[in-house]
PDB file of N, CA and C in Angstrom:
ATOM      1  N   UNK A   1      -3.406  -5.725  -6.258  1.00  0.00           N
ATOM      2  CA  UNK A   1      -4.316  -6.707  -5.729  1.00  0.00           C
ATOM      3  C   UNK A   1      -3.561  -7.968  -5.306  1.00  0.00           C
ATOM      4  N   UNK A   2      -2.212  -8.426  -5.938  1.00  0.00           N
ATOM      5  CA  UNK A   2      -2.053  -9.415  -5.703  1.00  0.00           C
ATOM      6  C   UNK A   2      -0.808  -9.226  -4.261  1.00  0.00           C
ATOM      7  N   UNK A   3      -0.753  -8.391  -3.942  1.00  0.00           N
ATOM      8  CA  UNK A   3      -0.286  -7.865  -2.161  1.00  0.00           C
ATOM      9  C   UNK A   3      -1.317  -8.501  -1.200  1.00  0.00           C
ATOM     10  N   UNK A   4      -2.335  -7.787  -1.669  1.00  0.00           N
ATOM     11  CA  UNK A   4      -3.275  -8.318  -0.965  1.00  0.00           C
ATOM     12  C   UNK A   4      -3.880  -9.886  -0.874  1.00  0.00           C
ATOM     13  N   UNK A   5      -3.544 -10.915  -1.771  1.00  0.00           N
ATOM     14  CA  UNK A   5      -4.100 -11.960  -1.695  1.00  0.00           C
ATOM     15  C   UNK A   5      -2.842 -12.811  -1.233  1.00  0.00           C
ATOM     16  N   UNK A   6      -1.322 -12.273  -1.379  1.00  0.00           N
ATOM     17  CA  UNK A   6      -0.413 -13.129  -0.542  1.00  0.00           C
ATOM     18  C   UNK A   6      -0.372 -12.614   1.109  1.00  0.00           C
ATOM     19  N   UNK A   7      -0.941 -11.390   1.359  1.00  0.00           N
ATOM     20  CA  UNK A   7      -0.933 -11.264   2.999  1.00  0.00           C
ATOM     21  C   UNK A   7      -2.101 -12.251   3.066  1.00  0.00           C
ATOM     22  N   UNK A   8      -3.073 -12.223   2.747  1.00  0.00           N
ATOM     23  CA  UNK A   8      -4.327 -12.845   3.281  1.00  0.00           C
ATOM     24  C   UNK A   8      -3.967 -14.609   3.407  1.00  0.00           C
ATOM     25  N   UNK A   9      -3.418 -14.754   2.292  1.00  0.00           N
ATOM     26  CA  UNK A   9      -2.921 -16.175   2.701  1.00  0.00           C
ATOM     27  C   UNK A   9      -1.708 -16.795   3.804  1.00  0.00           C
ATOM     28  N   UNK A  10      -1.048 -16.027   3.434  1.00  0.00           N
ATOM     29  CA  UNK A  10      -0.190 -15.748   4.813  1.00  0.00           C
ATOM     30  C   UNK A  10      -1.098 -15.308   6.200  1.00  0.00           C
ATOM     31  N   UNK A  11      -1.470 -14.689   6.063  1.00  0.00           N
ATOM     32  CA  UNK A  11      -2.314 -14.428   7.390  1.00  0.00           C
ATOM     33  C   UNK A  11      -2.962 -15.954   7.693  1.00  0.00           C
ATOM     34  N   UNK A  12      -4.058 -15.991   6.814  1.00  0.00           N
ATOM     35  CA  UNK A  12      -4.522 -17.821   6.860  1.00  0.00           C
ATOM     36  C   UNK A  12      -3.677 -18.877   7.321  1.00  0.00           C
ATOM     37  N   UNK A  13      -2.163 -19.176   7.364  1.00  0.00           N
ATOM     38  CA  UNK A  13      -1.601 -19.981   7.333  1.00  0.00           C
ATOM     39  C   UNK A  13      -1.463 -19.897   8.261  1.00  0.00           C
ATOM     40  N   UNK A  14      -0.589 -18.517   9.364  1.00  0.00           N
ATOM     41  CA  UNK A  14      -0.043 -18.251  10.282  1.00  0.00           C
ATOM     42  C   UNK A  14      -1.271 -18.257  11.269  1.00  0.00           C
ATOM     43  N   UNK A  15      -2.735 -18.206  11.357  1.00  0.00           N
ATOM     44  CA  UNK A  15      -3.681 -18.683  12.120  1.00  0.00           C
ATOM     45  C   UNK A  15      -4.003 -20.431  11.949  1.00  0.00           C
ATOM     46  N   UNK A  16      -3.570 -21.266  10.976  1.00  0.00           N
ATOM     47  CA  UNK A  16      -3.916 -22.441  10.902  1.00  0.00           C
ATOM     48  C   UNK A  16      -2.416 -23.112  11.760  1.00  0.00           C
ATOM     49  N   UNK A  17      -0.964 -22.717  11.455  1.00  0.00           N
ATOM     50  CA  UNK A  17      -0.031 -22.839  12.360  1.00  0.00           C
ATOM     51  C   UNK A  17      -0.276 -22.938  14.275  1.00  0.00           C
ATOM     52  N   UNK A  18      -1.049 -21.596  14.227  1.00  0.00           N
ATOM     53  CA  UNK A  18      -1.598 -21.503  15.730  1.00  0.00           C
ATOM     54  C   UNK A  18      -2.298 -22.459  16.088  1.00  0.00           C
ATOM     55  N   UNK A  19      -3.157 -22.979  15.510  1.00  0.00           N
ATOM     56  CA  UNK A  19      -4.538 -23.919  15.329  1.00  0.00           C
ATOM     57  C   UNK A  19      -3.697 -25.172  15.537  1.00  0.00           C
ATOM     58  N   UNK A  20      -2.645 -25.660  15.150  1.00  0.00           N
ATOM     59  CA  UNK A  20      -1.860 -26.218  15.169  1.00  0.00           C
ATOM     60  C   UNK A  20      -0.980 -27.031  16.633  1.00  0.00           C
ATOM     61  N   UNK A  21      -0.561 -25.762  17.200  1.00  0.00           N
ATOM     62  CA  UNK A  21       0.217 -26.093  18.284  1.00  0.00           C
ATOM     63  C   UNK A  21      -0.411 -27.213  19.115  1.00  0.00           C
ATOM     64  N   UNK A  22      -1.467 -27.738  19.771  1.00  0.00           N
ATOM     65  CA  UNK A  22      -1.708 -27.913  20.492  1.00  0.00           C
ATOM     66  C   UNK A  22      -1.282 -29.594  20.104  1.00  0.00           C
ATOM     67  N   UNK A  23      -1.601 -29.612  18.449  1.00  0.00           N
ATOM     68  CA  UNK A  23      -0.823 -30.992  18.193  1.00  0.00           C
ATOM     69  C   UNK A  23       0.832 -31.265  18.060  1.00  0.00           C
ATOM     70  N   UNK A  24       0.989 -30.256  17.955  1.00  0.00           N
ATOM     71  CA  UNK A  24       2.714 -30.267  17.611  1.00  0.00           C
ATOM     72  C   UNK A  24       3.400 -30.286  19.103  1.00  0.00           C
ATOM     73  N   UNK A  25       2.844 -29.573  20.565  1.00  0.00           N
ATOM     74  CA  UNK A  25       2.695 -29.888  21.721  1.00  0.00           C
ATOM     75  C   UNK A  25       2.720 -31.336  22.186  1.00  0.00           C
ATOM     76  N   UNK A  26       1.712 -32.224  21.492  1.00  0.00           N
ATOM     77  CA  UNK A  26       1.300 -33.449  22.088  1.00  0.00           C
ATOM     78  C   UNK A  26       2.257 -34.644  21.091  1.00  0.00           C
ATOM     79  N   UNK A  27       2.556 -33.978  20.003  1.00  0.00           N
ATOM     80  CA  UNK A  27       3.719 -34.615  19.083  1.00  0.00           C
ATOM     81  C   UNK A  27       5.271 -34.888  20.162  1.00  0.00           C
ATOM     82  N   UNK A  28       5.406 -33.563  20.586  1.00  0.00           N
ATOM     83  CA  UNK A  28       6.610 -33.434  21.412  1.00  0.00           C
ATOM     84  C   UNK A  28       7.329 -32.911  20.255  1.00  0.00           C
ATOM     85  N   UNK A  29       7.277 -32.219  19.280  1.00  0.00           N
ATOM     86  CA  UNK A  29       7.826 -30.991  18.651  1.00  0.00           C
ATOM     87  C   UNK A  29       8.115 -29.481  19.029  1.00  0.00           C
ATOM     88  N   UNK A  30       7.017 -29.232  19.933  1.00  0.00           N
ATOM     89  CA  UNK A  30       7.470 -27.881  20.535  1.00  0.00           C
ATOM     90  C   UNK A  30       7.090 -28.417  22.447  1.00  0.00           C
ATOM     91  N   UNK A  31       8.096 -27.712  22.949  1.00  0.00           N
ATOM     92  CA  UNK A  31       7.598 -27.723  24.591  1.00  0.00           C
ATOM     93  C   UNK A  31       6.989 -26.647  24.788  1.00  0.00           C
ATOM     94  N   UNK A  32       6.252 -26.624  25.919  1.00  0.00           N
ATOM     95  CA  UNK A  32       5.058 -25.639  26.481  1.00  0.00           C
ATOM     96  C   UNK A  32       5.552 -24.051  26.125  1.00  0.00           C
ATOM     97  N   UNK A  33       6.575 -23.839  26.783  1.00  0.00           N
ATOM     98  CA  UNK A  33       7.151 -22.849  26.673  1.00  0.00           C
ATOM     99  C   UNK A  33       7.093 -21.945  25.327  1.00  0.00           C
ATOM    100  N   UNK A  34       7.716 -23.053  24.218  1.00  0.00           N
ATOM    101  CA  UNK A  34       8.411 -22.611  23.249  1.00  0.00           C
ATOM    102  C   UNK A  34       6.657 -22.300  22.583  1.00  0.00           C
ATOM    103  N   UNK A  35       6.283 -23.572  22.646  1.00  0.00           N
ATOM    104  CA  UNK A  35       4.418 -23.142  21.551  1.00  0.00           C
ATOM    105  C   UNK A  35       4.118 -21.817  22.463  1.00  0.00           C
ATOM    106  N   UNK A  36       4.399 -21.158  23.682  1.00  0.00           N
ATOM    107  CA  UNK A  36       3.401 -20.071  24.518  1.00  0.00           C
ATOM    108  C   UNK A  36       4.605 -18.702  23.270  1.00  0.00           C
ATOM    109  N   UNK A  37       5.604 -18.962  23.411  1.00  0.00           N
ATOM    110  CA  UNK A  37       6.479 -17.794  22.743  1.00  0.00           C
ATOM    111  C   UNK A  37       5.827 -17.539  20.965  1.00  0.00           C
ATOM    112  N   UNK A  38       5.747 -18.751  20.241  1.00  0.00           N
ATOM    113  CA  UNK A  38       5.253 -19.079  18.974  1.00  0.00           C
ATOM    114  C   UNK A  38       4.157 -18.955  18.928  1.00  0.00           C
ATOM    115  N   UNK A  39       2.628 -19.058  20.098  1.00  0.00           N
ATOM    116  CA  UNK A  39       1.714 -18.406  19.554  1.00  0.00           C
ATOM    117  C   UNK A  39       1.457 -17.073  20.143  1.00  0.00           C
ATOM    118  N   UNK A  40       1.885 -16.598  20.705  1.00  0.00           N
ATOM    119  CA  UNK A  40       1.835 -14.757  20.717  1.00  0.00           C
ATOM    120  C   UNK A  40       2.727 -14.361  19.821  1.00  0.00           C
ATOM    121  N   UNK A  41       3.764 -14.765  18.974  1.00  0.00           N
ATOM    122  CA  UNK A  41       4.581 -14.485  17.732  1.00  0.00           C
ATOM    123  C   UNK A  41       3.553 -14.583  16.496  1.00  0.00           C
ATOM    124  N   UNK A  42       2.713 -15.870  16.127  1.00  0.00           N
ATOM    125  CA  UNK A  42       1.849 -16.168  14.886  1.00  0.00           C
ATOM    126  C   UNK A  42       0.662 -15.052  15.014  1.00  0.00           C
ATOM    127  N   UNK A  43      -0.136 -14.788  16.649  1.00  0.00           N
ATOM    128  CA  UNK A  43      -1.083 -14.544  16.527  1.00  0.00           C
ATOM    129  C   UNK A  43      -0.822 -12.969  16.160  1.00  0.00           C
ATOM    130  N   UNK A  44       0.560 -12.210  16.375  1.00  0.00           N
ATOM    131  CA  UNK A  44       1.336 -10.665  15.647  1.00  0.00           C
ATOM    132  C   UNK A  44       1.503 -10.959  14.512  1.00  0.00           C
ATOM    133  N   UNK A  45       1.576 -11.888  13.915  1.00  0.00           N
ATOM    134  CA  UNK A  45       2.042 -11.785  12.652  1.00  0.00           C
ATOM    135  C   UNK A  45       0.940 -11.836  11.819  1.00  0.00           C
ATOM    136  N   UNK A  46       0.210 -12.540  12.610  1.00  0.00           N
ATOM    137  CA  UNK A  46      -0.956 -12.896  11.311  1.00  0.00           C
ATOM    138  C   UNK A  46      -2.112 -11.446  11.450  1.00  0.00           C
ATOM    139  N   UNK A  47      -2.185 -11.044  12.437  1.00  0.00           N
ATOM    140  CA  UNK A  47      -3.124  -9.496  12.683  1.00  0.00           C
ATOM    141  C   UNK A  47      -2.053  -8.577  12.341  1.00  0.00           C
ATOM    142  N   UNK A  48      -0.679  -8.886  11.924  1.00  0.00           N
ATOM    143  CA  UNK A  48      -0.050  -7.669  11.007  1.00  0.00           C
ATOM    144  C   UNK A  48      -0.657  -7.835   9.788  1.00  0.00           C
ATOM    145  N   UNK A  49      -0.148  -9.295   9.278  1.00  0.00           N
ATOM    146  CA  UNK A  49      -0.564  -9.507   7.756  1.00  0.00           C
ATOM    147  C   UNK A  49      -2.148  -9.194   7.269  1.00  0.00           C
ATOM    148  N   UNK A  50      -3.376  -9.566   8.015  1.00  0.00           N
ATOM    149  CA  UNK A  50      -4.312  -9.209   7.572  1.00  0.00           C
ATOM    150  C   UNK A  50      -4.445  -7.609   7.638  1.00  0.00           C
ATOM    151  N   UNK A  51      -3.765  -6.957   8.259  1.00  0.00           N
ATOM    152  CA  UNK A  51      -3.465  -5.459   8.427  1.00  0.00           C
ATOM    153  C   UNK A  51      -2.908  -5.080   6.999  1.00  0.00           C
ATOM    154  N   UNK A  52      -2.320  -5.692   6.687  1.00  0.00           N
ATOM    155  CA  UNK A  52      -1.410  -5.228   5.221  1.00  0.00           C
ATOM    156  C   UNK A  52      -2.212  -5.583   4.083  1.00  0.00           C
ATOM    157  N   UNK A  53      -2.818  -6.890   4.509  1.00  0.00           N
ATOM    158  CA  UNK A  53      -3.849  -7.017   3.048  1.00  0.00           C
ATOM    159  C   UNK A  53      -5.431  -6.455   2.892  1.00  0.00           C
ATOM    160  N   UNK A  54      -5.685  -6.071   4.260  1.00  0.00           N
ATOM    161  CA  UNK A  54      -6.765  -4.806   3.706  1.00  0.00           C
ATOM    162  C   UNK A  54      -6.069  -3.450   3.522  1.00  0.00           C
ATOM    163  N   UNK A  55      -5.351  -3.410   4.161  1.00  0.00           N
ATOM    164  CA  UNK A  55      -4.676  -2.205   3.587  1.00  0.00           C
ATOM    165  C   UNK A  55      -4.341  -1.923   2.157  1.00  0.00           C
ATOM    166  N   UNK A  56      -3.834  -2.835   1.502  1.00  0.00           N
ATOM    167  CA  UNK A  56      -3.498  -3.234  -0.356  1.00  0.00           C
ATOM    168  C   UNK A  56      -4.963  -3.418  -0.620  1.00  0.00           C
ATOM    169  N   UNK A  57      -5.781  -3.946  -0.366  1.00  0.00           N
ATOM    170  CA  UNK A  57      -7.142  -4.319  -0.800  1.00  0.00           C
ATOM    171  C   UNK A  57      -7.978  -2.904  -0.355  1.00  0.00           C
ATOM    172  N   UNK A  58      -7.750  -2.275   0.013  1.00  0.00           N
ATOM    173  CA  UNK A  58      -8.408  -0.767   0.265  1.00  0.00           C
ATOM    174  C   UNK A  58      -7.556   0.179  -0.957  1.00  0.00           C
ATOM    175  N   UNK A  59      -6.462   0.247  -0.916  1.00  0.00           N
ATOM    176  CA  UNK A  59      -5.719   0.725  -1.592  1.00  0.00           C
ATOM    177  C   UNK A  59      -5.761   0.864  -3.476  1.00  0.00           C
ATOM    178  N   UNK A  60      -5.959  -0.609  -3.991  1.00  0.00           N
ATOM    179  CA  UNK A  60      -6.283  -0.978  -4.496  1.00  0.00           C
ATOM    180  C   UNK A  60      -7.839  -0.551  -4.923  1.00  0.00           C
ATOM    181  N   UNK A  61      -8.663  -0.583  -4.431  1.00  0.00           N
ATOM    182  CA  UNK A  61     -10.021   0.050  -4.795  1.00  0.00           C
ATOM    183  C   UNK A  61     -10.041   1.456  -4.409  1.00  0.00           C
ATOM    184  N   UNK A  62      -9.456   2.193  -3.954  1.00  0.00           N
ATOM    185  CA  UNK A  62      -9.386   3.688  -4.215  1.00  0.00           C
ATOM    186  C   UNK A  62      -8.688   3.781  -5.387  1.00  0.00           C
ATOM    187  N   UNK A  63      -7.447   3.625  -5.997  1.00  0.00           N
ATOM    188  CA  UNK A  63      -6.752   3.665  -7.472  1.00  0.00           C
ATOM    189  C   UNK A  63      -7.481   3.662  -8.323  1.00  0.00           C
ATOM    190  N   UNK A  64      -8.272   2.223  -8.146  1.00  0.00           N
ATOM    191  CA  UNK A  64      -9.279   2.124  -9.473  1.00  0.00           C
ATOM    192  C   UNK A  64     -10.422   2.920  -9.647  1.00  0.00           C
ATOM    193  N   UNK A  65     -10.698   3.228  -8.739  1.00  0.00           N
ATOM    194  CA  UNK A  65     -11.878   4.115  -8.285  1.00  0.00           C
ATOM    195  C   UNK A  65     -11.865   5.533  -8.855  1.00  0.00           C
ATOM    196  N   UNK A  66     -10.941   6.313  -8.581  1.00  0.00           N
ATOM    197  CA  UNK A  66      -9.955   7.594  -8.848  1.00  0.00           C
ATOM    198  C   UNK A  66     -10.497   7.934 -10.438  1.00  0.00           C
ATOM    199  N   UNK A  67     -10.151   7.123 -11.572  1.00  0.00           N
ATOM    200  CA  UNK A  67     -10.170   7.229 -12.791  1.00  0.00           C
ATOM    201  C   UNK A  67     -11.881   7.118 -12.836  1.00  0.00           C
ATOM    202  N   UNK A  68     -12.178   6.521 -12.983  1.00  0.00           N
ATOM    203  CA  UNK A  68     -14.032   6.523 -13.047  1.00  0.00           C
ATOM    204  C   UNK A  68     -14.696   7.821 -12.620  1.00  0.00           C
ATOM    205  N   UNK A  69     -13.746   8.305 -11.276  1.00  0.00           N
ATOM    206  CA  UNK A  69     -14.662   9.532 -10.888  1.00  0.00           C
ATOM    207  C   UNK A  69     -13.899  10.868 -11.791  1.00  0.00           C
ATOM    208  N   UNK A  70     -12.906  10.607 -12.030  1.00  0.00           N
ATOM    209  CA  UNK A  70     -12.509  11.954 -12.561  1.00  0.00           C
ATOM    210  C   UNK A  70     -12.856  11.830 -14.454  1.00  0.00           C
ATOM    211  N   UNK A  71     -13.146  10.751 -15.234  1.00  0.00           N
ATOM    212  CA  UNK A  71     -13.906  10.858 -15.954  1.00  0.00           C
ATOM    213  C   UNK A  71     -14.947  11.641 -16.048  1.00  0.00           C
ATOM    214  N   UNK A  72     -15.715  11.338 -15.107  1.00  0.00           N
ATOM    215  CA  UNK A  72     -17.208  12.025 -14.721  1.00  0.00           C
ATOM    216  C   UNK A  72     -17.067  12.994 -14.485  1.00  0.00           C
ATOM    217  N   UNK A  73     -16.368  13.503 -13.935  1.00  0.00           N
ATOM    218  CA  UNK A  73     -16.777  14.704 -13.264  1.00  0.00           C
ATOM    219  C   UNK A  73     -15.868  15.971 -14.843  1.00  0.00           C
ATOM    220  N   UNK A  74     -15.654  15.666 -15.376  1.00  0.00           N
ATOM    221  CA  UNK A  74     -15.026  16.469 -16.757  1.00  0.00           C
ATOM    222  C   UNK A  74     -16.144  16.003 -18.184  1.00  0.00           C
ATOM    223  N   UNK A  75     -16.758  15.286 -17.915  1.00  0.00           N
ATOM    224  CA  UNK A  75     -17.690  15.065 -18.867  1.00  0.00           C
ATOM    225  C   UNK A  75     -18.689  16.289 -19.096  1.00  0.00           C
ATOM    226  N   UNK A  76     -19.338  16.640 -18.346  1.00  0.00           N
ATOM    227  CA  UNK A  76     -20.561  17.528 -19.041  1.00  0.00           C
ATOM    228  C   UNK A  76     -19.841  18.499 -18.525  1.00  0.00           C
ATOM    229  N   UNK A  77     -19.324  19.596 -18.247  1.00  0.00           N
ATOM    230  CA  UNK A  77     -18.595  20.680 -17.811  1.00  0.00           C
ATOM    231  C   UNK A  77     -17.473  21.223 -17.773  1.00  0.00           C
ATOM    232  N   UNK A  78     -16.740  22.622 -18.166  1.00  0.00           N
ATOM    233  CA  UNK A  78     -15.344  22.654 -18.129  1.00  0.00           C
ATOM    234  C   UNK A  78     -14.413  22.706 -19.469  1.00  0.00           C
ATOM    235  N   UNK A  79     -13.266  22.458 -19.545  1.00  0.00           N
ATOM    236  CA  UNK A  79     -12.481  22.957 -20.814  1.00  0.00           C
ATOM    237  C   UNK A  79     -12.332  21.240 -21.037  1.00  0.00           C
ATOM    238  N   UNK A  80     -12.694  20.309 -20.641  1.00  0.00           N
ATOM    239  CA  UNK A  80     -12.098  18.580 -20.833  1.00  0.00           C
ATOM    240  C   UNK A  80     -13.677  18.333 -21.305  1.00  0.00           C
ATOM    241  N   UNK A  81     -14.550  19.249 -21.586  1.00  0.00           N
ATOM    242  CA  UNK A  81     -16.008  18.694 -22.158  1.00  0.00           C
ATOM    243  C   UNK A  81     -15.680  18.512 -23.254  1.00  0.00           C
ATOM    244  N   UNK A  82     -17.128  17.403 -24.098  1.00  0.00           N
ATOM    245  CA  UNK A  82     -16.649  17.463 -26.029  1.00  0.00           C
ATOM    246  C   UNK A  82     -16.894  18.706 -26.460  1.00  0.00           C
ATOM    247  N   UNK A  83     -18.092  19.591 -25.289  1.00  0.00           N
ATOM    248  CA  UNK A  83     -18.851  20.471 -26.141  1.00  0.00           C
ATOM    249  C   UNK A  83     -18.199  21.905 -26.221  1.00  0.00           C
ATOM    250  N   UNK A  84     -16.849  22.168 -25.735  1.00  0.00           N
ATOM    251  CA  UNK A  84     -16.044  23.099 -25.575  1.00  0.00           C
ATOM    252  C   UNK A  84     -15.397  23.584 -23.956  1.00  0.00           C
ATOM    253  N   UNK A  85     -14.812  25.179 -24.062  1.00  0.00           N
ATOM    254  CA  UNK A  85     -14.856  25.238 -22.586  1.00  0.00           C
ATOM    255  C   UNK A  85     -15.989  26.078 -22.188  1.00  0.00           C
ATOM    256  N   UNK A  86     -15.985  25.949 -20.728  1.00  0.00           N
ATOM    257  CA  UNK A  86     -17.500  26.582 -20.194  1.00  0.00           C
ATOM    258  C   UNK A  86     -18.750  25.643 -20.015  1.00  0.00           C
ATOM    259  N   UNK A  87     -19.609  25.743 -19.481  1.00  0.00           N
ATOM    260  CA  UNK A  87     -20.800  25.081 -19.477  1.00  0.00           C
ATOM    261  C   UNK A  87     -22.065  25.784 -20.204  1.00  0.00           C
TER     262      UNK A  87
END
């Protein structure tokens, strides 16, 4: 889980960076050019990163998920029942 909550913040940042340029532009920190190269760079990076943190955040809830169902499904039936093997 915690994959998933440093892409997501990273993702967040690297869209608030973008959000950004237009002052760092008027600062005279980046020239036209360089902010046009830097935001088609942030706006890949950050739709990678939110890519990676639902991906861990999907990931993550199938794992946990996994054990709950295979509990169940050995409970009333089978040689993993209390009540023996067989139904």
């Amino acid at each position: 889980m915690r994959t998933s909550k440093v892409s997501g913040v990273l993702a967040a940042f690297a869209c608030a960076v973008c959000c950004a340029l237009p002052i760092l532009i008027a600062a005279g920190v980046l020239t036209t050019a360089g902010a046009a190269l830097l935001q088609q760079t942030l706006l890949a990076v950050a739709a990678g990163l939110a890519a990676v943190a639902l991906g861990a955040w999907w990931l993550h809830r199938r794992r946990t998920a996994q054990p709950a169902v295979a509990a169940a499904s050995t409970a009333g039936c089978g040689c993993g029942a209390p009540a023996g093997c067989g139904c």
